[in-house]
Protein backbone atom coordinates (compact mmCIF):
# COMPACT_ATOMS: atom_id res chain seq x y z
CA UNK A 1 -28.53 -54.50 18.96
CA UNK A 2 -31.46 -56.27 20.72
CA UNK A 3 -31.67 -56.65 24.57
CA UNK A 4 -30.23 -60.47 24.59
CA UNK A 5 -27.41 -59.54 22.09
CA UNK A 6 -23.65 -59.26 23.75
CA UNK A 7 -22.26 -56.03 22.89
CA UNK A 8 -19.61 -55.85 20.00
CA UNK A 9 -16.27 -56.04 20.80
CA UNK A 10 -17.11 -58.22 24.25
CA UNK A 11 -16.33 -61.79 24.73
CA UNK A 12 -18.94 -64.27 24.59
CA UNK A 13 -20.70 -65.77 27.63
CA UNK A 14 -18.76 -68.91 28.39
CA UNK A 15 -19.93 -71.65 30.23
CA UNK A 16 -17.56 -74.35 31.16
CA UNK A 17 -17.60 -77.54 32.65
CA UNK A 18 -15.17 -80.47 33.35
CA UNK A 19 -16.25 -84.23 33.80
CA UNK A 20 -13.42 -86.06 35.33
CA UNK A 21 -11.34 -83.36 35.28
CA UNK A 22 -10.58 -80.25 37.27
CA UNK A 23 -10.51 -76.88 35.18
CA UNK A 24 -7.52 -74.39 36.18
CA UNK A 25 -7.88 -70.90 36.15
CA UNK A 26 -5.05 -70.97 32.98
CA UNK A 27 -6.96 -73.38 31.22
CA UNK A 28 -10.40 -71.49 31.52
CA UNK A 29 -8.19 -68.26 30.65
CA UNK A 30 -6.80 -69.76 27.53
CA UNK A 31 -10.33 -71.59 26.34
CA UNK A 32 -11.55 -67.88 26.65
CA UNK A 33 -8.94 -66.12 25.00
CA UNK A 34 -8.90 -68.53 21.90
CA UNK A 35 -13.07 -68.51 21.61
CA UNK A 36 -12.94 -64.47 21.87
CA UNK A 37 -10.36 -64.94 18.82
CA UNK A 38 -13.58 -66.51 16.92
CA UNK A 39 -15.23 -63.47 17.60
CA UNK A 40 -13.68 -61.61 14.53
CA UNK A 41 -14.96 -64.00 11.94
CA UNK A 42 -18.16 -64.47 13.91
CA UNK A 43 -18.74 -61.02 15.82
CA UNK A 44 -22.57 -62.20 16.34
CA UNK A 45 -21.60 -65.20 19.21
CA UNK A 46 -24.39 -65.59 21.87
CA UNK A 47 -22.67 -68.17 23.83
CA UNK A 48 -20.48 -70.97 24.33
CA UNK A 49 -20.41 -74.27 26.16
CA UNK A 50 -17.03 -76.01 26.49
CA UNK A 51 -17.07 -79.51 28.36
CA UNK A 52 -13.77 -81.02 28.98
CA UNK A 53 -13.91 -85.37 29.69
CA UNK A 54 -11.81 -87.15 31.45
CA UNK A 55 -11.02 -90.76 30.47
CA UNK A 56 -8.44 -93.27 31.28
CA UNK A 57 -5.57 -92.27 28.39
CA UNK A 58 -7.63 -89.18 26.40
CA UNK A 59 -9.33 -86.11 26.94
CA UNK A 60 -12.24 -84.82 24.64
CA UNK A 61 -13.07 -81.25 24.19
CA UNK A 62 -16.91 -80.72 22.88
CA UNK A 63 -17.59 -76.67 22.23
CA UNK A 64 -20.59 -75.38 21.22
CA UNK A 65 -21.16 -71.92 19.49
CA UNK A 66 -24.54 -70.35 19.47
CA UNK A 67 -24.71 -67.49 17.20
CA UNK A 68 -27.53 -65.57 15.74
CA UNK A 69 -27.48 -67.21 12.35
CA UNK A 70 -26.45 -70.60 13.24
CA UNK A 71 -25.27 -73.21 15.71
CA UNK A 72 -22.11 -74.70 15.20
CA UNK A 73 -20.06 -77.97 17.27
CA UNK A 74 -16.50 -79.44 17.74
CA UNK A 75 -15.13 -82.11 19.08
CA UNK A 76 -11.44 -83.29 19.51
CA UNK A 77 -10.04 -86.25 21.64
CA UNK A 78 -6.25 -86.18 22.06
CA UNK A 79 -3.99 -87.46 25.16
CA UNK A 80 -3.85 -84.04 26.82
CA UNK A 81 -6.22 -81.33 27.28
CA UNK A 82 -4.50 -78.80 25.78
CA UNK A 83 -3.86 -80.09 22.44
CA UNK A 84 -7.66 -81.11 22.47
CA UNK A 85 -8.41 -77.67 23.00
CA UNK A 86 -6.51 -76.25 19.97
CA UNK A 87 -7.58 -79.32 17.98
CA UNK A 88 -11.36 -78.31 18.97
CA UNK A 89 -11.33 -74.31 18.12
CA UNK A 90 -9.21 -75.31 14.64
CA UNK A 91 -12.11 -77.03 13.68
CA UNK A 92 -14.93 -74.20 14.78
CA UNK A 93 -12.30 -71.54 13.36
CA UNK A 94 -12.75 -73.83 10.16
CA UNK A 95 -16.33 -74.33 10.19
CA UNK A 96 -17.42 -70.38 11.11
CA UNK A 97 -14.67 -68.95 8.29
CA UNK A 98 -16.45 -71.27 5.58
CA UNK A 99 -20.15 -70.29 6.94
CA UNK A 100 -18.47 -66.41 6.36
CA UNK A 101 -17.45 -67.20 2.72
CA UNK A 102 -20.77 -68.90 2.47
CA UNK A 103 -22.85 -65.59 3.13
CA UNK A 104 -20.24 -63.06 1.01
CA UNK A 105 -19.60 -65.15 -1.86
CA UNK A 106 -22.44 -64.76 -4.81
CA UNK A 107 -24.09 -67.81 -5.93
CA UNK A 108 -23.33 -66.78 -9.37
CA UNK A 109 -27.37 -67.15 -10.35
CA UNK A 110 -28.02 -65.11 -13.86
CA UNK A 111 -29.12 -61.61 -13.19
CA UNK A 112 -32.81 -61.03 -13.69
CA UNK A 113 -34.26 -60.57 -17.51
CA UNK A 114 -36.29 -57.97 -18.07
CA UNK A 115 -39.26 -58.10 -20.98
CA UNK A 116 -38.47 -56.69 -23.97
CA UNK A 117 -40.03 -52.89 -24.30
CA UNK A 118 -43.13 -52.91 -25.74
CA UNK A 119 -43.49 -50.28 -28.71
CA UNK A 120 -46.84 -48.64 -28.90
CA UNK A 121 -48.81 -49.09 -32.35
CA UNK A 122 -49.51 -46.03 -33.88
């Protein structure tokens, strides 16, 4: 583990920040506890932004995962924040569990041919 990784099993640094809109402590409690759910198909997270938007009739969730391999982005827009939220992680859930099957899964390439052996002439 280097010096700038989080340790295993912690939940990522979160930064979080509302335009528009005032964040509760049970919303920041619940964006935390679903993100540190993400942790078991991603366990190498770095951080995460969230920014929650205010508008006149919809809120839009944008999250941002930095992990070690790869950056990945949602973003939902629903009438309530909430449901933006769940809409948001669903679609990072989606996106890190196919960038998992993406590094287990074999290509399926042809395994490497050897030369035939070469019999010495006597």
């Amino acid at each position: 583990m280097s010096p700038g990784e989080p340790a295993r099993g912690t939940s990522p640094p979160l930064v979080l920040s509302g335009r528009g809109v005032s964040l509760t402590p049970g919303l920041k409690t619940r964006i935390a506890g679903k993100l540190a759910r993400l942790g078991r198909t991603l366990p190498q997270i770095l951080d995460a932004r969230v920014v929650c938007t205010a508008e006149k009739f919809r809120r839009t969730v944008h999250i941002t995962l930095r992990a070690r391999r790869r950056t990945f982005a949602s973003q939902a827009t629903a009438p309530d924040l909430a449901t933006a939220i769940d809409a948001a992680v669903d679609a990072l859930r989606r996106q890190t569990r196919e960038a998992k099957a993406r590094r287990t899964v074999s290509k399926g390439r042809a395994p490497r041919r050897r030369p035939p052996p070469v019999e010495p002439v006597t």
